[in-house]
C-alpha atoms as a PDB file:
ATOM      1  CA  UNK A   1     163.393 278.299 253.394  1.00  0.00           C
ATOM      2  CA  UNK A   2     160.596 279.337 251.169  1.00  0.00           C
ATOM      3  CA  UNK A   3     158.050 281.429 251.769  1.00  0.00           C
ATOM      4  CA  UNK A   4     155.478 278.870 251.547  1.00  0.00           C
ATOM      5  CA  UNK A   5     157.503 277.215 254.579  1.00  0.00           C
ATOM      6  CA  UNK A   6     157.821 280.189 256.414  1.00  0.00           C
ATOM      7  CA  UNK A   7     153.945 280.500 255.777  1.00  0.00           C
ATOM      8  CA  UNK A   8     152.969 277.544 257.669  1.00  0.00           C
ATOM      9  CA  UNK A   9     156.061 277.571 260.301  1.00  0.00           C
ATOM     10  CA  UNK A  10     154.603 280.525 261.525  1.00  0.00           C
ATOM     11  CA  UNK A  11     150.949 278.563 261.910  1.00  0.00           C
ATOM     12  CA  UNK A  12     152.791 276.078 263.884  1.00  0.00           C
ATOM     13  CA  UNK A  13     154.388 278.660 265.842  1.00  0.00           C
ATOM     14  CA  UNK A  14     151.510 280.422 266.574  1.00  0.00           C
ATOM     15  CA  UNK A  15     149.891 277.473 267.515  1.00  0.00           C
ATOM     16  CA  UNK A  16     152.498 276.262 270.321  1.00  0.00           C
ATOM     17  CA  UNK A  17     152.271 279.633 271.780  1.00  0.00           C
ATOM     18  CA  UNK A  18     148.706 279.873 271.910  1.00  0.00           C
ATOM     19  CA  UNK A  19     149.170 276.544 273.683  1.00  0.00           C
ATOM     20  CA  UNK A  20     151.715 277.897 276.381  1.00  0.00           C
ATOM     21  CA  UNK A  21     148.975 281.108 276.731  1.00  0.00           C
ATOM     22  CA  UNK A  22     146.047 278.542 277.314  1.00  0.00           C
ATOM     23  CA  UNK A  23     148.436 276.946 279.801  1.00  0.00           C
ATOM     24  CA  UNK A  24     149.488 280.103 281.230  1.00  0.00           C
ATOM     25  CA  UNK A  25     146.184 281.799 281.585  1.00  0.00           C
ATOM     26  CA  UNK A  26     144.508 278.687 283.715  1.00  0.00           C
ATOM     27  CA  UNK A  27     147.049 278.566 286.109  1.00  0.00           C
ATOM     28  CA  UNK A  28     146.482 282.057 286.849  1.00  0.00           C
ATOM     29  CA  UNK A  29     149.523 284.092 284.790  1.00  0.00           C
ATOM     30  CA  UNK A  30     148.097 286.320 282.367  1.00  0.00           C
ATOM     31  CA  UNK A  31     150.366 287.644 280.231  1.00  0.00           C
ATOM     32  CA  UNK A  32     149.622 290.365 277.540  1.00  0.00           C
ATOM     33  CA  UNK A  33     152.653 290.573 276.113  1.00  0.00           C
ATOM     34  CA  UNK A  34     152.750 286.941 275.262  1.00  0.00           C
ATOM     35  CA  UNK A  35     149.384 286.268 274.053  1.00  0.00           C
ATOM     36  CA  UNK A  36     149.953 289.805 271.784  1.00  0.00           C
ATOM     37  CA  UNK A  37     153.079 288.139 270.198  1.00  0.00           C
ATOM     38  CA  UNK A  38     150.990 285.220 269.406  1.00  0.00           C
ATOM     39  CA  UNK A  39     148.464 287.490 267.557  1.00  0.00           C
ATOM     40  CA  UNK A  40     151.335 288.855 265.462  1.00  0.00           C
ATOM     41  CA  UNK A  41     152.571 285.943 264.400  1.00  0.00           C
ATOM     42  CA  UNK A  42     148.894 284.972 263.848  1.00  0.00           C
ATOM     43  CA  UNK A  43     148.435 288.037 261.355  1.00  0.00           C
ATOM     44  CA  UNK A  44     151.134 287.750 259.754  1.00  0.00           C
ATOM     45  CA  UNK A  45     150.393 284.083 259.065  1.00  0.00           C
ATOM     46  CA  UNK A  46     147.295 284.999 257.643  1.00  0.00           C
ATOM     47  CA  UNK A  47     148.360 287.589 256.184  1.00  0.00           C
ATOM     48  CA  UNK A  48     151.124 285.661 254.278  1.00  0.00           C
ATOM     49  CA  UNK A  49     148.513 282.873 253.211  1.00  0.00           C
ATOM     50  CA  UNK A  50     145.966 285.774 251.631  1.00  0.00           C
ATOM     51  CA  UNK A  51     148.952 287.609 249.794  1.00  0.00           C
ATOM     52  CA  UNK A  52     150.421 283.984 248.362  1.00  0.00           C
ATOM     53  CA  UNK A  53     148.459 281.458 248.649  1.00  0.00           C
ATOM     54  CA  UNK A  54     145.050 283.225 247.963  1.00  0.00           C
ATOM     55  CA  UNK A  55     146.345 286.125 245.820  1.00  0.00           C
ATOM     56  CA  UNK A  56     143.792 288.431 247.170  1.00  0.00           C
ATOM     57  CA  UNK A  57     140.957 286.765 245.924  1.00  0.00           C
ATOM     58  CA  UNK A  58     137.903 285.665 248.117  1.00  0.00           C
ATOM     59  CA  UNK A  59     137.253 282.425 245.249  1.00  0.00           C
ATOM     60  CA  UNK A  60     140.384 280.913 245.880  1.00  0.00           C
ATOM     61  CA  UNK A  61     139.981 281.286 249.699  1.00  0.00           C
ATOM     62  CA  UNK A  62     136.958 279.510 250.173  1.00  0.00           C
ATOM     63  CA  UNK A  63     137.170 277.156 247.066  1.00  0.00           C
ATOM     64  CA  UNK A  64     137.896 274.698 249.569  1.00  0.00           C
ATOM     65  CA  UNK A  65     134.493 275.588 251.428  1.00  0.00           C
ATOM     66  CA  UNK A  66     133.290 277.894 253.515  1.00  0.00           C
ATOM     67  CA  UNK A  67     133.849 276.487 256.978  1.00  0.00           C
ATOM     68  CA  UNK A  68     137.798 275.631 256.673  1.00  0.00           C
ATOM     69  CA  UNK A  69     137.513 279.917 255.325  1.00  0.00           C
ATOM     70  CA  UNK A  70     135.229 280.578 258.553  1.00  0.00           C
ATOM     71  CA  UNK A  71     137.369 278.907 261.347  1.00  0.00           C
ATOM     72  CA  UNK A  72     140.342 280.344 259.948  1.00  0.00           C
ATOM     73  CA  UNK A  73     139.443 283.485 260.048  1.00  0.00           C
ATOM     74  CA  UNK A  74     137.506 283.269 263.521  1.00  0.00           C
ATOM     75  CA  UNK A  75     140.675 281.711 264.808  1.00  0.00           C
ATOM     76  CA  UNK A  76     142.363 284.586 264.028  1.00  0.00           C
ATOM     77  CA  UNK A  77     139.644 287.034 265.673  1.00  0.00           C
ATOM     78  CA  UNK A  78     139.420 285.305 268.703  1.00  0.00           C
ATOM     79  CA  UNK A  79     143.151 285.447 269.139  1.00  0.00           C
ATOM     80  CA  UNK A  80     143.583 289.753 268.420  1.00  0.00           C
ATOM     81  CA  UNK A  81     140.668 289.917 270.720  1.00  0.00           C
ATOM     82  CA  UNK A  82     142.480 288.196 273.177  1.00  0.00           C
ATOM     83  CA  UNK A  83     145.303 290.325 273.027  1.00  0.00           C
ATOM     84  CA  UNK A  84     143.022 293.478 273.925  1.00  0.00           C
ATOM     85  CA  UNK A  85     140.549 292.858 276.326  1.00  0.00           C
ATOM     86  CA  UNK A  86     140.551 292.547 279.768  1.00  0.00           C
ATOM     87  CA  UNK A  87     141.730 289.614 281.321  1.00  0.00           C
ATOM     88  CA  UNK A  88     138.744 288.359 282.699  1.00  0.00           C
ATOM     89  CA  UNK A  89     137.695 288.084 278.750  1.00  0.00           C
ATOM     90  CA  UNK A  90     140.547 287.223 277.402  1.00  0.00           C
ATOM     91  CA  UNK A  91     140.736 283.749 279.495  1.00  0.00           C
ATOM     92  CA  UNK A  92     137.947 282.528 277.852  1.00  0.00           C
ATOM     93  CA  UNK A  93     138.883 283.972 274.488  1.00  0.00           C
ATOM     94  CA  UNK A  94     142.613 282.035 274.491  1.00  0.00           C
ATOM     95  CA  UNK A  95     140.263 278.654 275.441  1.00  0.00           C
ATOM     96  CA  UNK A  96     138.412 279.183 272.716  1.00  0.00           C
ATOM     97  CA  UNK A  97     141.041 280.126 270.112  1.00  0.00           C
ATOM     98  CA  UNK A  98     142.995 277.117 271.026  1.00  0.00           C
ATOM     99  CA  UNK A  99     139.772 275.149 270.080  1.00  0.00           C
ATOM    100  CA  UNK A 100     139.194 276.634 267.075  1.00  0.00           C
ATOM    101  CA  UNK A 101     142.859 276.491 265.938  1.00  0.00           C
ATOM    102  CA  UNK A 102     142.981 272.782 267.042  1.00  0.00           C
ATOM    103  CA  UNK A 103     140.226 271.788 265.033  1.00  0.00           C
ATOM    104  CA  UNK A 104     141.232 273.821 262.083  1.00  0.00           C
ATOM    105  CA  UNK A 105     144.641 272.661 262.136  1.00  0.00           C
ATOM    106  CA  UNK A 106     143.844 268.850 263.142  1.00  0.00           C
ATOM    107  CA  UNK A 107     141.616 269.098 260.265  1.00  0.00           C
ATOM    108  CA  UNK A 108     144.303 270.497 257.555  1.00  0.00           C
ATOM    109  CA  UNK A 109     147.224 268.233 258.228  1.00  0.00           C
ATOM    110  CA  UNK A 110     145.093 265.646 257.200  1.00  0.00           C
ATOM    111  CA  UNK A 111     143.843 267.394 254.064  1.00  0.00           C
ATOM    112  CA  UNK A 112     146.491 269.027 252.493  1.00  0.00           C
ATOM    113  CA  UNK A 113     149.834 267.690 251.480  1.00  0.00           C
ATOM    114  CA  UNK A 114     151.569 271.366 251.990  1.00  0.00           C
ATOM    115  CA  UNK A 115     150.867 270.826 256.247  1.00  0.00           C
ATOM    116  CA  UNK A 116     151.180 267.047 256.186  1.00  0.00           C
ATOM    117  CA  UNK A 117     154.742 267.887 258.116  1.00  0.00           C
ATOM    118  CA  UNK A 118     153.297 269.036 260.826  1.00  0.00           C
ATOM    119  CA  UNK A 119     150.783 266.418 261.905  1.00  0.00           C
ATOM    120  CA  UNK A 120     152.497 264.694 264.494  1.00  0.00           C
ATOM    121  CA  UNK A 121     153.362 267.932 266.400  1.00  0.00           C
ATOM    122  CA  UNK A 122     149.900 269.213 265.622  1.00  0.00           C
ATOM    123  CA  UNK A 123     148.199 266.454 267.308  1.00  0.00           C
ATOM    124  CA  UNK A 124     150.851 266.180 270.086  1.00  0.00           C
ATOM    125  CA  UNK A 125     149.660 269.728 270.630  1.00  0.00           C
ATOM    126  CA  UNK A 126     146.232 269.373 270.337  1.00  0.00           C
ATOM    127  CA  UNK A 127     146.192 266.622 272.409  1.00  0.00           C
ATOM    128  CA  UNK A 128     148.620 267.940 275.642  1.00  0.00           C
ATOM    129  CA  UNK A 129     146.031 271.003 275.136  1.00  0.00           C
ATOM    130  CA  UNK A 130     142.914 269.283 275.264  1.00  0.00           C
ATOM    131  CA  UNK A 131     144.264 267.452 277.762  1.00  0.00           C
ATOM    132  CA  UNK A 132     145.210 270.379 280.029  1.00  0.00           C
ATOM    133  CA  UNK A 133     141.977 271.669 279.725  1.00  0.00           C
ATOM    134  CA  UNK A 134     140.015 268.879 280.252  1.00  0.00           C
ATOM    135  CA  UNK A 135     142.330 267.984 283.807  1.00  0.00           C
ATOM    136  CA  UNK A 136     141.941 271.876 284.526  1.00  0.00           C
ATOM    137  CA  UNK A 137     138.234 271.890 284.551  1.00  0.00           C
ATOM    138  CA  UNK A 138     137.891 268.606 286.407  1.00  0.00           C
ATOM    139  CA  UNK A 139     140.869 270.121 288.642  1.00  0.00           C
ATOM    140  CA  UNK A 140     138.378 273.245 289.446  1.00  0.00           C
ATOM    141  CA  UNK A 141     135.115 271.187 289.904  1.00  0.00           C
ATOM    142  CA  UNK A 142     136.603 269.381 292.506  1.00  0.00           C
ATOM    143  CA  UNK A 143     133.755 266.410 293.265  1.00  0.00           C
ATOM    144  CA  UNK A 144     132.549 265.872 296.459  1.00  0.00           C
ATOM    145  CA  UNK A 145     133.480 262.840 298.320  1.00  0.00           C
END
């Protein structure tokens, strides 16, 4: 495996268990632990993209723009928040990580050949997610009648 691979395995990874926290946290079972592995394996994803892919320099990571460079990096705030705040915060926080890492990711399998693998399970995942969330905020409206 090369470290390029490992590079965007560990995306994918991250991504599936961002997806089991999401699930997790709305049926009640907050789990720090969990959602604390997932930022690791976040930061060390990003970590392996800025040290290899980027080489440390700010013009090669946004000389594909600035917002693929801005929701990758907010993706990977939101998600270390999430792994130190309350509960009550971090709920919201792993909704709207798994947002921001589904659009960022939707978006790059489509864009670049070195992800391309992962597109299928990517949008399986986004999907099932959206999906999830969507049925749990229709489950918790309950409408009259």
């Amino acid at each position: 495996m090369t470290l390029e691979n490992l590079t965007f395995l560990l995306a994918f990874l991250g991504y599936l268990g961002l997806s089991v926290n999401l699930v997790l946290t709305a049926r009640g079972t907050f789990s720090r632990p969990a959602i604390a592995l997932v930022a690791l394996i976040a930061a060390v994803h990003v970590y392996l993209v800025w040290a290899f892919r980027y080489d440390w320099q700010f013009a090669m990571a946004v000389r594909n723009g600035y917002a693929g460079f801005f929701i990758f990096h907010s993706a990977l705030l939101s998600i270390v928040a999430a792994a130190f705040v309350p509960p009550v915060i971090c709920k919201p926080l792993i909704a709207l990580s798994f947002l921001i890492v589904s659009a960022g990711a939707t978006g790059a399998v489509f864009r670049y050949e070195v992800v391309s693998i992962y597109r299928v399970p990517v949008l399986i995942n986004a999907g099932l997610g959206l999906g999830y969330l969507v049925y749990n905020q229709y489950r918790r409206i309950k409408p009259a009648g």
